[in-house]
C-alpha atoms as a PDB file:
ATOM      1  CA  UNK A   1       0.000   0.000   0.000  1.00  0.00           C
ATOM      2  CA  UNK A   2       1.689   3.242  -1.054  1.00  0.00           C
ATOM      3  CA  UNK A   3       1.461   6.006   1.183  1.00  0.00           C
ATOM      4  CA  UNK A   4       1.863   9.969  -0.210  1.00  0.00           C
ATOM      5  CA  UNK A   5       3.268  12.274   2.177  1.00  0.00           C
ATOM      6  CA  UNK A   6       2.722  15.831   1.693  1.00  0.00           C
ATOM      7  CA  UNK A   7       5.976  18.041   3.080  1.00  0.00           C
ATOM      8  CA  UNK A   8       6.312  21.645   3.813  1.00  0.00           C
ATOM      9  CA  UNK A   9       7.881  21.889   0.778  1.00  0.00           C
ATOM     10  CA  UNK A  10       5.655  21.009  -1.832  1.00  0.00           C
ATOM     11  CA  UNK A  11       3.043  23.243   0.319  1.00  0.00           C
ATOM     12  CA  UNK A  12       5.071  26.602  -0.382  1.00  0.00           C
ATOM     13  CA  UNK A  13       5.008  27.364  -3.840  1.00  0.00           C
ATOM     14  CA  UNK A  14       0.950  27.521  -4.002  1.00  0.00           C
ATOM     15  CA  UNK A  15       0.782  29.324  -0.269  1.00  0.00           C
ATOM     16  CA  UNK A  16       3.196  31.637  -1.748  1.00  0.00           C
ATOM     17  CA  UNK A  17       1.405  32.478  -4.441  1.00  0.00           C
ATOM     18  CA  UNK A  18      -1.872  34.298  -3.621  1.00  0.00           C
ATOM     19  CA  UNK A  19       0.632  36.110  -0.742  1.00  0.00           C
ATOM     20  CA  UNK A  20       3.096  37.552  -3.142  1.00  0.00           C
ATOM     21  CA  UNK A  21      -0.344  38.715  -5.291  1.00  0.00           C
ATOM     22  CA  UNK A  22      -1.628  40.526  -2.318  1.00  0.00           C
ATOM     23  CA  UNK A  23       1.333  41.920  -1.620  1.00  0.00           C
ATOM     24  CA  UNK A  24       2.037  43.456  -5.009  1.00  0.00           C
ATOM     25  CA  UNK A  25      -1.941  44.751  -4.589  1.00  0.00           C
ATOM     26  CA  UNK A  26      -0.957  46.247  -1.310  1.00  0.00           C
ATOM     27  CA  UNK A  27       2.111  47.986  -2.894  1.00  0.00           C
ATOM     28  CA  UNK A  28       0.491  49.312  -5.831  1.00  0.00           C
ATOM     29  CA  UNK A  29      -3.222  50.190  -4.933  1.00  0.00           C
ATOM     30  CA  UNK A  30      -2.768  53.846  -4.433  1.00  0.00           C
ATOM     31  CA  UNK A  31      -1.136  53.556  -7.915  1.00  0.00           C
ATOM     32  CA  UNK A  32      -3.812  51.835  -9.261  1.00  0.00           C
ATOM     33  CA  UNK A  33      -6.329  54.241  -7.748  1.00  0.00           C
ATOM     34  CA  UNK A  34      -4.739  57.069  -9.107  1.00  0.00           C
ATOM     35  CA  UNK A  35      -4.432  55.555 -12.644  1.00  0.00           C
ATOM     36  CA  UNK A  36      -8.453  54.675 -12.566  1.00  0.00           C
ATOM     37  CA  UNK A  37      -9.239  58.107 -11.195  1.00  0.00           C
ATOM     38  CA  UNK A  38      -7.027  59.882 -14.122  1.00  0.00           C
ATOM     39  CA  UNK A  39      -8.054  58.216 -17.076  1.00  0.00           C
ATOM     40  CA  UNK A  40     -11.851  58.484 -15.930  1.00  0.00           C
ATOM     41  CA  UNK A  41     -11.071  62.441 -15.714  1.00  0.00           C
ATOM     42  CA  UNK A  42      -8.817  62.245 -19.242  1.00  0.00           C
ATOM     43  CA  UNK A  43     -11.889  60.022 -20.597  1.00  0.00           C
ATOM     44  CA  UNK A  44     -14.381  62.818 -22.007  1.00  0.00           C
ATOM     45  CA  UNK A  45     -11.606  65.067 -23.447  1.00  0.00           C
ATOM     46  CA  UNK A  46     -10.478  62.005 -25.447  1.00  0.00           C
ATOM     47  CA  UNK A  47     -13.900  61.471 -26.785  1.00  0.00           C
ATOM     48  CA  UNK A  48     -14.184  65.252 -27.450  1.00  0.00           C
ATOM     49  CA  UNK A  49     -10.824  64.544 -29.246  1.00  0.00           C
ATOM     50  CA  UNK A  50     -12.620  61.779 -31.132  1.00  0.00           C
ATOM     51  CA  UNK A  51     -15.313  63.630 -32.447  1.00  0.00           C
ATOM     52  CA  UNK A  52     -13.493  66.669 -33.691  1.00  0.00           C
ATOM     53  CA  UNK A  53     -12.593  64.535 -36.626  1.00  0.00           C
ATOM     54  CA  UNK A  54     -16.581  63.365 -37.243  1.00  0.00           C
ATOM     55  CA  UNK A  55     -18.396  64.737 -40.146  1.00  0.00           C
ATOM     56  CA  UNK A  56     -22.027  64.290 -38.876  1.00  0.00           C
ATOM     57  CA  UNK A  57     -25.082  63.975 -40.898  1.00  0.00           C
ATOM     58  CA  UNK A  58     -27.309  66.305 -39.489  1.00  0.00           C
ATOM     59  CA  UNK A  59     -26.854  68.899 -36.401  1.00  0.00           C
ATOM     60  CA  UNK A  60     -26.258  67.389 -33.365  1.00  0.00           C
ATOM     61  CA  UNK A  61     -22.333  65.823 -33.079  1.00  0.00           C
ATOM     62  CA  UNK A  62     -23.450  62.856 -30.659  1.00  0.00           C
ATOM     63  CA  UNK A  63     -22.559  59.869 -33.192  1.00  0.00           C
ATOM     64  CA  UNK A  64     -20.229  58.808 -35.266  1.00  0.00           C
ATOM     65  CA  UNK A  65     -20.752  59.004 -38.776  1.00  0.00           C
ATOM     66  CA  UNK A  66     -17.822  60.083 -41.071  1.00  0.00           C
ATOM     67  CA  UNK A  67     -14.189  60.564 -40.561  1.00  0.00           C
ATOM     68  CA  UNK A  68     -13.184  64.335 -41.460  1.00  0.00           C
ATOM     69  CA  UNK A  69     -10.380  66.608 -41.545  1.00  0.00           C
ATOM     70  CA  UNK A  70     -13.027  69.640 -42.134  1.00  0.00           C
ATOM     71  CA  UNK A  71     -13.151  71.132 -39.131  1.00  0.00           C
ATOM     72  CA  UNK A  72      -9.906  71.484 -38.369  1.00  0.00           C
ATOM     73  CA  UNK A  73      -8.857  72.777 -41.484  1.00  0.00           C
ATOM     74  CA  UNK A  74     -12.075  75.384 -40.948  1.00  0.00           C
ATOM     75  CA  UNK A  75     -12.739  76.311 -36.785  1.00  0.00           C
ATOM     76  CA  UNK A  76     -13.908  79.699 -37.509  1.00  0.00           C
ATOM     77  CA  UNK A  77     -16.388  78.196 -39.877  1.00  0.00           C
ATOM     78  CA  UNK A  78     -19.519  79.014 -37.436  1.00  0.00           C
ATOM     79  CA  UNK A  79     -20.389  82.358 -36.824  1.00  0.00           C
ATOM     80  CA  UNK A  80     -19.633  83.890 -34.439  1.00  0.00           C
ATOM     81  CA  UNK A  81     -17.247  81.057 -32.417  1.00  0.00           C
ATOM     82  CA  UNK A  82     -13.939  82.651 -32.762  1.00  0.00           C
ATOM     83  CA  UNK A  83     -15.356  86.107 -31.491  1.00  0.00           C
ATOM     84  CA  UNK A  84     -16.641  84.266 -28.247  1.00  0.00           C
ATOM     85  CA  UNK A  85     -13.646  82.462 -28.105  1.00  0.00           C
ATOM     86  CA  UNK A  86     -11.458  85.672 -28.536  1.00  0.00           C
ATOM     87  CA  UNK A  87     -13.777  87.723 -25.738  1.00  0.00           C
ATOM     88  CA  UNK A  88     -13.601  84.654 -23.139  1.00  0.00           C
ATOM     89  CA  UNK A  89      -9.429  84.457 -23.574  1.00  0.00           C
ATOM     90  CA  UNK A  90      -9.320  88.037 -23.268  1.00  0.00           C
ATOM     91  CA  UNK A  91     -11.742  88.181 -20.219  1.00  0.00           C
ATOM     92  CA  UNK A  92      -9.930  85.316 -18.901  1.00  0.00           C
ATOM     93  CA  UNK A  93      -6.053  87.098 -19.439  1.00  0.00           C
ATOM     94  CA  UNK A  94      -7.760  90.572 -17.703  1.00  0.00           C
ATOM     95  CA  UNK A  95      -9.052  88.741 -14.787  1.00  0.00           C
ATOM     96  CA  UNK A  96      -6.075  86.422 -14.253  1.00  0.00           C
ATOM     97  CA  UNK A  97      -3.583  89.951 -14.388  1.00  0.00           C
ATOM     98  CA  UNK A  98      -6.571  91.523 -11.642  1.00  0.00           C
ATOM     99  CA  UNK A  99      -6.895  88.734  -9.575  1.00  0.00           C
ATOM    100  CA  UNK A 100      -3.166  87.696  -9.546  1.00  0.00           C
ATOM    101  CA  UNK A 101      -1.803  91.437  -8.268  1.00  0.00           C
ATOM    102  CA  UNK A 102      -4.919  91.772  -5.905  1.00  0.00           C
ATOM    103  CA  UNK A 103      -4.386  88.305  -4.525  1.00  0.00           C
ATOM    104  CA  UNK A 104      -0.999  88.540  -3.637  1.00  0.00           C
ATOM    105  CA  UNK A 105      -1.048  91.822  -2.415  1.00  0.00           C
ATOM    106  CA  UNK A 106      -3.764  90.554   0.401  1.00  0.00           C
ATOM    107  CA  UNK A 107      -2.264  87.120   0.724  1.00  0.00           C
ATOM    108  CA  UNK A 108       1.253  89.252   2.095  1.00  0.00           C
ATOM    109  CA  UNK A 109      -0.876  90.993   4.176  1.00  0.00           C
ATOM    110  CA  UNK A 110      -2.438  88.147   5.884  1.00  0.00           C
ATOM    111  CA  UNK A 111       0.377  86.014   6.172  1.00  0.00           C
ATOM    112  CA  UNK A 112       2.978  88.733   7.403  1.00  0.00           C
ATOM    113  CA  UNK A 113       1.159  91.380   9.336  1.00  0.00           C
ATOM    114  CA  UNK A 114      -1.214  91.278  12.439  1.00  0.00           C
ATOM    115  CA  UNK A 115      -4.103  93.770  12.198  1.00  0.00           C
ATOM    116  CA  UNK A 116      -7.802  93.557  13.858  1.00  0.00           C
ATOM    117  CA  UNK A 117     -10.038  92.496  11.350  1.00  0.00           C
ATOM    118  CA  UNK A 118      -7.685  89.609  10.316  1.00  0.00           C
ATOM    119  CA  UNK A 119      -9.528  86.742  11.423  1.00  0.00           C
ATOM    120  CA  UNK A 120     -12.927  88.336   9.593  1.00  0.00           C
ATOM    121  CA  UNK A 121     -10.601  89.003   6.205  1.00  0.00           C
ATOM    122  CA  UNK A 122      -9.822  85.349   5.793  1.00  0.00           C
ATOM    123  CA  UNK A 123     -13.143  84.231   6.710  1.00  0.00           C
ATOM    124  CA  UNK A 124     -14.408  86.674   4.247  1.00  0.00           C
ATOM    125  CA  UNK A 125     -11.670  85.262   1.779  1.00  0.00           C
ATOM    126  CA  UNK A 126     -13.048  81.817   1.960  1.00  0.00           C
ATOM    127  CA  UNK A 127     -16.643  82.067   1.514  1.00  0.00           C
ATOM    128  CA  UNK A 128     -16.385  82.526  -2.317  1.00  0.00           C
ATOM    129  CA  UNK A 129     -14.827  78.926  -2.634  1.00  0.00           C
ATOM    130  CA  UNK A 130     -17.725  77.625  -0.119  1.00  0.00           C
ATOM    131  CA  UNK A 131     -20.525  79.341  -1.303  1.00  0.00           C
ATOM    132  CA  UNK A 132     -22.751  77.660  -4.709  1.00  0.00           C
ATOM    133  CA  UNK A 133     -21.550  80.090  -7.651  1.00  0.00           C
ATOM    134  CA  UNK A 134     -25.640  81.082  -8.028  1.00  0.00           C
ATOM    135  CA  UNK A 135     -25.083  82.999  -4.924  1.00  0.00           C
ATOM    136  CA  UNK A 136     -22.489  85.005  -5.725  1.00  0.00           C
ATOM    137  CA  UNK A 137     -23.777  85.296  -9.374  1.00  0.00           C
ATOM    138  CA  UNK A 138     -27.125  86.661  -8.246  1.00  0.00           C
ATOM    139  CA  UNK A 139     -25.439  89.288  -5.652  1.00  0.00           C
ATOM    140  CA  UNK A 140     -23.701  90.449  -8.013  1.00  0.00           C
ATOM    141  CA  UNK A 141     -25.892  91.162 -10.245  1.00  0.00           C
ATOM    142  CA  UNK A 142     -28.187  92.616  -8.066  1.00  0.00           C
ATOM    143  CA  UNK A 143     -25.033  94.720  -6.956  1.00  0.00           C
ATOM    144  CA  UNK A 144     -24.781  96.063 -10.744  1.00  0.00           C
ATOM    145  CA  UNK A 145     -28.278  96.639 -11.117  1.00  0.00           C
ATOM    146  CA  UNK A 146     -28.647  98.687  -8.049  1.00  0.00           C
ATOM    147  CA  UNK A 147     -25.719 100.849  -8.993  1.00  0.00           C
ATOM    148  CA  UNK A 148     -26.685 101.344 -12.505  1.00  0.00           C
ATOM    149  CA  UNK A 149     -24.080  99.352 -14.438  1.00  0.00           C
ATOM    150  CA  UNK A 150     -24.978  98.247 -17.856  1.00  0.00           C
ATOM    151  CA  UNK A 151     -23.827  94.382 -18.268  1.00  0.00           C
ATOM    152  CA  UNK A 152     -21.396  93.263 -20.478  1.00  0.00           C
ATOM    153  CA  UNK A 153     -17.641  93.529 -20.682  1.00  0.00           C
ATOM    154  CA  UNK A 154     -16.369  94.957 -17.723  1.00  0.00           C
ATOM    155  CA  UNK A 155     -19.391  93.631 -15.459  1.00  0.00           C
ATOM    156  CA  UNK A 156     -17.775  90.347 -16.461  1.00  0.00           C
ATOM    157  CA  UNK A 157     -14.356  90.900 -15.709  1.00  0.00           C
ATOM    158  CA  UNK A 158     -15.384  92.250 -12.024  1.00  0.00           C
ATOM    159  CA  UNK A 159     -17.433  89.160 -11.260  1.00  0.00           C
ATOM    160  CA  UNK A 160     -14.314  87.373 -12.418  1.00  0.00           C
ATOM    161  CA  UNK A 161     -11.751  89.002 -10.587  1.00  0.00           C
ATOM    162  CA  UNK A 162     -14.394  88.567  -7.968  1.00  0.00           C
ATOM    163  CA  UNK A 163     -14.440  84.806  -8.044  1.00  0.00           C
ATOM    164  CA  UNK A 164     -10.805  84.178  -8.942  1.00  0.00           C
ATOM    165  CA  UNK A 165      -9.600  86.268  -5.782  1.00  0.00           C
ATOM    166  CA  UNK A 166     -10.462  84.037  -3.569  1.00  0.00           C
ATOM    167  CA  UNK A 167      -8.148  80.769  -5.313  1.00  0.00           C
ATOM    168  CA  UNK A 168      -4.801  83.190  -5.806  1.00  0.00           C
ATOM    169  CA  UNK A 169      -4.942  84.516  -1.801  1.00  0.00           C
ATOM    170  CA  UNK A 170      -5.077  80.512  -0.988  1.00  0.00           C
ATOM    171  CA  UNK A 171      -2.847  79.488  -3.147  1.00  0.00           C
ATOM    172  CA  UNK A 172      -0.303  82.641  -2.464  1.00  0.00           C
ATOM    173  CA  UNK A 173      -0.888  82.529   1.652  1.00  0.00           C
ATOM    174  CA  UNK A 174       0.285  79.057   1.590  1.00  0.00           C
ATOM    175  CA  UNK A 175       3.188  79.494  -0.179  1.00  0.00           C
ATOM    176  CA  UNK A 176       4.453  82.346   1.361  1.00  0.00           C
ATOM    177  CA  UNK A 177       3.397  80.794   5.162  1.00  0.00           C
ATOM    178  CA  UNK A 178       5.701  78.117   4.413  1.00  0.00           C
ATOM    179  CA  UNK A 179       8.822  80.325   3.352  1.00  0.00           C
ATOM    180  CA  UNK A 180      11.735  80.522   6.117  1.00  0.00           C
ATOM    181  CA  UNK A 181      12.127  84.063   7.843  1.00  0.00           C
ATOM    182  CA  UNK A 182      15.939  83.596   8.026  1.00  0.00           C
ATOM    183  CA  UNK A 183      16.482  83.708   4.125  1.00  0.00           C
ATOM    184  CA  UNK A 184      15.244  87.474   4.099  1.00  0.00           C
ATOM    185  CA  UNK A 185      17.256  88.445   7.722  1.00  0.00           C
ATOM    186  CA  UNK A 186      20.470  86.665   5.933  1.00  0.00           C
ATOM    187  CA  UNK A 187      19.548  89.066   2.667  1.00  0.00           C
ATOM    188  CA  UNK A 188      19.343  91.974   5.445  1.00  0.00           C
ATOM    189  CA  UNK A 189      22.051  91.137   6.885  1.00  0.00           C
ATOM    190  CA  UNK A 190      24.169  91.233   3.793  1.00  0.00           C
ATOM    191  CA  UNK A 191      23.190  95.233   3.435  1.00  0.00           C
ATOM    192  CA  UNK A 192      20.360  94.156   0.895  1.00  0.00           C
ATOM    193  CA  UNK A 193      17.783  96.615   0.475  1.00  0.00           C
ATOM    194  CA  UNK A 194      13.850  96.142   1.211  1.00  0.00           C
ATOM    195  CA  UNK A 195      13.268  96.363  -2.431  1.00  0.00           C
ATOM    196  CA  UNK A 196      16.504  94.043  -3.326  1.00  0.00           C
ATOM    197  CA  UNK A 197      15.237  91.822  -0.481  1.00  0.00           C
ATOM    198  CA  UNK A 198      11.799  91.298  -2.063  1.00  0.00           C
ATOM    199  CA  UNK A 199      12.734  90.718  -5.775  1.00  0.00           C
ATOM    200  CA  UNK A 200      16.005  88.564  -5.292  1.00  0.00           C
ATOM    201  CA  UNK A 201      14.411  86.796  -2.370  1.00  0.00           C
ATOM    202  CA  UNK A 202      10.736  86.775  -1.409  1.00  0.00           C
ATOM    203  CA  UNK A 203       9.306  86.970  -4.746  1.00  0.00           C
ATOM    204  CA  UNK A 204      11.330  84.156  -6.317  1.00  0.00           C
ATOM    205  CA  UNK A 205      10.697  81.836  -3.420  1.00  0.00           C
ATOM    206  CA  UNK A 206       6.688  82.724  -3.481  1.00  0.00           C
ATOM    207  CA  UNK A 207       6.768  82.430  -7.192  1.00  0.00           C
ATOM    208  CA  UNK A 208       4.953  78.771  -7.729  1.00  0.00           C
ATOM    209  CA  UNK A 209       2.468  79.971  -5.456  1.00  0.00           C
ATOM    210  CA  UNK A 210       1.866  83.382  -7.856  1.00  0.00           C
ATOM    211  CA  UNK A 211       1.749  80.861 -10.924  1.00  0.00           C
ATOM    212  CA  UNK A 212      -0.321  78.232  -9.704  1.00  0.00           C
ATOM    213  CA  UNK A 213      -3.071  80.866  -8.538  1.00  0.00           C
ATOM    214  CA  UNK A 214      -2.727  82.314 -11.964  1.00  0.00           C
ATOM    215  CA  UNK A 215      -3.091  79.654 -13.675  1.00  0.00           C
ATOM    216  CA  UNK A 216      -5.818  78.598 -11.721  1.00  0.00           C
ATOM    217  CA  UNK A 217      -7.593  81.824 -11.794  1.00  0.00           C
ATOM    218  CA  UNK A 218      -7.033  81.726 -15.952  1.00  0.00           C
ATOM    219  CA  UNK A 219      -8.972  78.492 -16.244  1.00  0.00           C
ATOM    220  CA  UNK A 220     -11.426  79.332 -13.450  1.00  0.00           C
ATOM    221  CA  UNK A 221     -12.793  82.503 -15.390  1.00  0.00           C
ATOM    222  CA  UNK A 222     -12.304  80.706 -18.895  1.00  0.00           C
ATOM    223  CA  UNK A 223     -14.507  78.022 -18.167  1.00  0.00           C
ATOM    224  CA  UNK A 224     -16.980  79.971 -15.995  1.00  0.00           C
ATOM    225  CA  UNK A 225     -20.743  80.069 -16.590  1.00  0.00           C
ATOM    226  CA  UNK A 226     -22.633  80.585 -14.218  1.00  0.00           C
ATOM    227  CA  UNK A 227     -21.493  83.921 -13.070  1.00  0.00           C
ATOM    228  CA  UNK A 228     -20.891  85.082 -16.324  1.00  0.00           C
ATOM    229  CA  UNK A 229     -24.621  84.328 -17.400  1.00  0.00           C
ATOM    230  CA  UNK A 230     -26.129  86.258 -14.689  1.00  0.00           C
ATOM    231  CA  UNK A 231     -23.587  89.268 -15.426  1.00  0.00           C
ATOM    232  CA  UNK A 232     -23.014  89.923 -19.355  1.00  0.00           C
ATOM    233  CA  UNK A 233     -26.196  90.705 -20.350  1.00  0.00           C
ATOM    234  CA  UNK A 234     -26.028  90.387 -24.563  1.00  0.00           C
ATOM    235  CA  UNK A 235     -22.007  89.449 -24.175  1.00  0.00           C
ATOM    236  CA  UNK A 236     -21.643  85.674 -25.105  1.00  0.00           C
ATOM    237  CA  UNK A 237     -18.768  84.257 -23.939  1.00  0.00           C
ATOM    238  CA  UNK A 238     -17.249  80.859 -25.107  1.00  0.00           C
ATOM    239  CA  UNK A 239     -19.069  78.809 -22.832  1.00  0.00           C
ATOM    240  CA  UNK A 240     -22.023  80.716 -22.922  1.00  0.00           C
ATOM    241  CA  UNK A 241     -21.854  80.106 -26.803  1.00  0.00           C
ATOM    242  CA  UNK A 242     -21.595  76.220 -26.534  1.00  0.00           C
ATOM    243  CA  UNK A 243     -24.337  75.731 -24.066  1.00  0.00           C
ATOM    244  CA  UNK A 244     -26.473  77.908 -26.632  1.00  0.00           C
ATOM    245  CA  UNK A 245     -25.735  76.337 -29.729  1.00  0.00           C
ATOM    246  CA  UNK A 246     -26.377  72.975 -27.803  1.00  0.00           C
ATOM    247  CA  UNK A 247     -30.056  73.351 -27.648  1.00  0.00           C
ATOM    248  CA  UNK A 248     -29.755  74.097 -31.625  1.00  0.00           C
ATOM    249  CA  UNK A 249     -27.305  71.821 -33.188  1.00  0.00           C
ATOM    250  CA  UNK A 250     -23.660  71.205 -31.307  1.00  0.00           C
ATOM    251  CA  UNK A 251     -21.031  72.165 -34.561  1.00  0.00           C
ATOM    252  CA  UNK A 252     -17.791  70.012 -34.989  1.00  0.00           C
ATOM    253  CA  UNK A 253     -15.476  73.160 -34.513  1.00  0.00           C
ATOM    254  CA  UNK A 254     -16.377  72.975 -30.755  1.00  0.00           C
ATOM    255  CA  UNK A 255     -14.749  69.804 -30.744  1.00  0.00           C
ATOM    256  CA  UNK A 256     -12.376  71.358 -32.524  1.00  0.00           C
ATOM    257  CA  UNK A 257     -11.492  74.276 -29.462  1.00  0.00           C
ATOM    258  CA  UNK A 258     -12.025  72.482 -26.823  1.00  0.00           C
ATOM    259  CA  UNK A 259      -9.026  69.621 -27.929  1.00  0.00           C
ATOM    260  CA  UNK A 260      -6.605  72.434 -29.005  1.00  0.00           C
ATOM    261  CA  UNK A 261      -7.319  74.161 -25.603  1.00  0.00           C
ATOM    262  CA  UNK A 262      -6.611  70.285 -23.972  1.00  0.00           C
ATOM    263  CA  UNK A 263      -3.249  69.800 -25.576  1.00  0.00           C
ATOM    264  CA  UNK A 264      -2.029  73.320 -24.765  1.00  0.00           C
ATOM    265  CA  UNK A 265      -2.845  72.872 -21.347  1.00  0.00           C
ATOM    266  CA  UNK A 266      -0.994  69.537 -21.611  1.00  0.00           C
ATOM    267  CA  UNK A 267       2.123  70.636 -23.111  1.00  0.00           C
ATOM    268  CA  UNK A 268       2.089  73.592 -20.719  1.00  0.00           C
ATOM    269  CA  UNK A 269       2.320  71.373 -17.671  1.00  0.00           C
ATOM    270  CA  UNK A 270       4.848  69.075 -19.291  1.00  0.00           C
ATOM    271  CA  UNK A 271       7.203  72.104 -20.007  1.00  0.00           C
ATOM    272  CA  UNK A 272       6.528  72.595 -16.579  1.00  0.00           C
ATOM    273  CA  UNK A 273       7.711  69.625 -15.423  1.00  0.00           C
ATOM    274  CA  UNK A 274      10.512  69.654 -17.497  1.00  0.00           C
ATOM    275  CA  UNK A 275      11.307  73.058 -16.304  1.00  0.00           C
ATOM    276  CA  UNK A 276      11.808  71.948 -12.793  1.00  0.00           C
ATOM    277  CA  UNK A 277      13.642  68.428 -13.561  1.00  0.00           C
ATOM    278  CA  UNK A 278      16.151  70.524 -15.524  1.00  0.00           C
ATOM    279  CA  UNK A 279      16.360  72.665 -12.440  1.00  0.00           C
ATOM    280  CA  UNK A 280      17.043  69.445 -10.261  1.00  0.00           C
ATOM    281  CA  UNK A 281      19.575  68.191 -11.940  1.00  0.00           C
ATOM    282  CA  UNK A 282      21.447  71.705 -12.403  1.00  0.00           C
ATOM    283  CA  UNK A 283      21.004  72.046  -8.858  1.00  0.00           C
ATOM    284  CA  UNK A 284      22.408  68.741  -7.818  1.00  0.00           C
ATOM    285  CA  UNK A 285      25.664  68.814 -10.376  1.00  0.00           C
END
């Protein structure tokens, strides 16, 4: 009668298995995560992308018919697009310039200086990121109403500036919060002036915090609706002219602007990146 015996050994390989799957779960799930959660973001711009190169059959761009260069060879071929376009990127250059310089300015003076009616300011500061964009939308317009403004360009830019304010204090205050003190005594101490101080020092350090709220505050009142609805009276704006022409017929050359405004964003972050690697490695040799 033959009698198996089962050791230790022939038991490892198939315990060890299942452990060293688990484990290379374990290592990799925030990587996974983050991987899921980016190409579900990335996932409508690439079917925008898709459909800038459909030729539909009648208005409305929702499926796929023909493959077509037309559109981009023509995206000013629907009146009126490129003049929304060009009001919404200058509206959106204006505001991030206002916003930017006004932003700073206060986020210096809440981060460096002690005054009563601190504690109010930032409270004050934050409610535009907390409150629904309706809200601020509707005071304001009730604001320009009450005064006698006529909507349109400049109404626009205020309510932008207005919104955008709020992102570039944030994003400034936390930079310049986490700067060291003894950088600008040692500049002091070396007979630097104030002035000298602040440009060869200060402002350099706080500089990714100035460019991220810019940016921000670019894309913030680019892409706004809301407030600009309630505020620019006959001015259309970009998105203003998409969600119109959506309940009409939804042209190809919107496609079109929305994927060239994707890929510049892209390539601006990537020279970004490569910006500061190049810095890194200058830095370290």
């Amino acid at each position: 009668m033959a009698v198996h015996v089962t050791t230790k050994d022939s038991q490892a390989p198939a315990a060890r298995t299942p452990n060293r799957g688990l484990r290379w779960l374990r290592r990799h799930l925030v990587t996974l995560a983050g991987l899921a959660t980016l190409g579900y973001l990335i996932l409508p711009n690439l079917v925008v992308m898709v459909f800038s190169f459909n030729k539909p059959n009648g208005r409305f761009n929702y499926q796929w018919q023909h493959f077509s260069t037309d559109a981009w060879r023509d995206p000013c071929g629907v009146a009126d697009l490129c003049g929304s376009l060009g009001l919404s990127l200058q509206l959106a250059l204006w505001a991030t310039v206002g916003a930017t310089v006004l932003g700073t300015m206060i986020a210096f003076a809440l981060a460096r200086y002690r005054f009563r009616a601190r504690s109010g300011v930032n409270t004050l500061i934050f409610l535009p990121m907390a409150m629904p964009e309706v809200v601020m939308a509707a005071s304001l317009a009730t604001l320009f109403l009450n005064m006698g403004i006529q909507f349109g360009f400049w109404t626009i830019l205020i309510a932008h500036i207005m919104f955008c304010l709020s992102f570039v204090v944030t994003a400034v205050k936390a930079r310049v919060m986490s700067m060291d003190p003894r950088l600008e005594q040692a500049a002091q101490d070396l007979y630097a002036s104030p002035v000298q101080t602040f440009l060869r020092v200060t402002l350099p350090i706080a500089a990714p915090g100035i460019a991220a709220g810019a940016l921000l505050s670019f894309a913030l009142s680019f892409d706004d609706f809301i407030i600009t609805n309630f505020n620019a009276g006959s001015t259309v704006t970009f998105p203003m002219f998409v969600w119109g022409s959506a309940q009409r017929g939804t042209p190809v050359q919107i496609n079109v602007i929305g994927t060239a405004m994707f890929l510049v964003a892209v390539l601006c972050v990537l020279a970004g990146q490569l910006a500061g690697n190049r810095r890194k490695r200058s830095k370290r040799s």
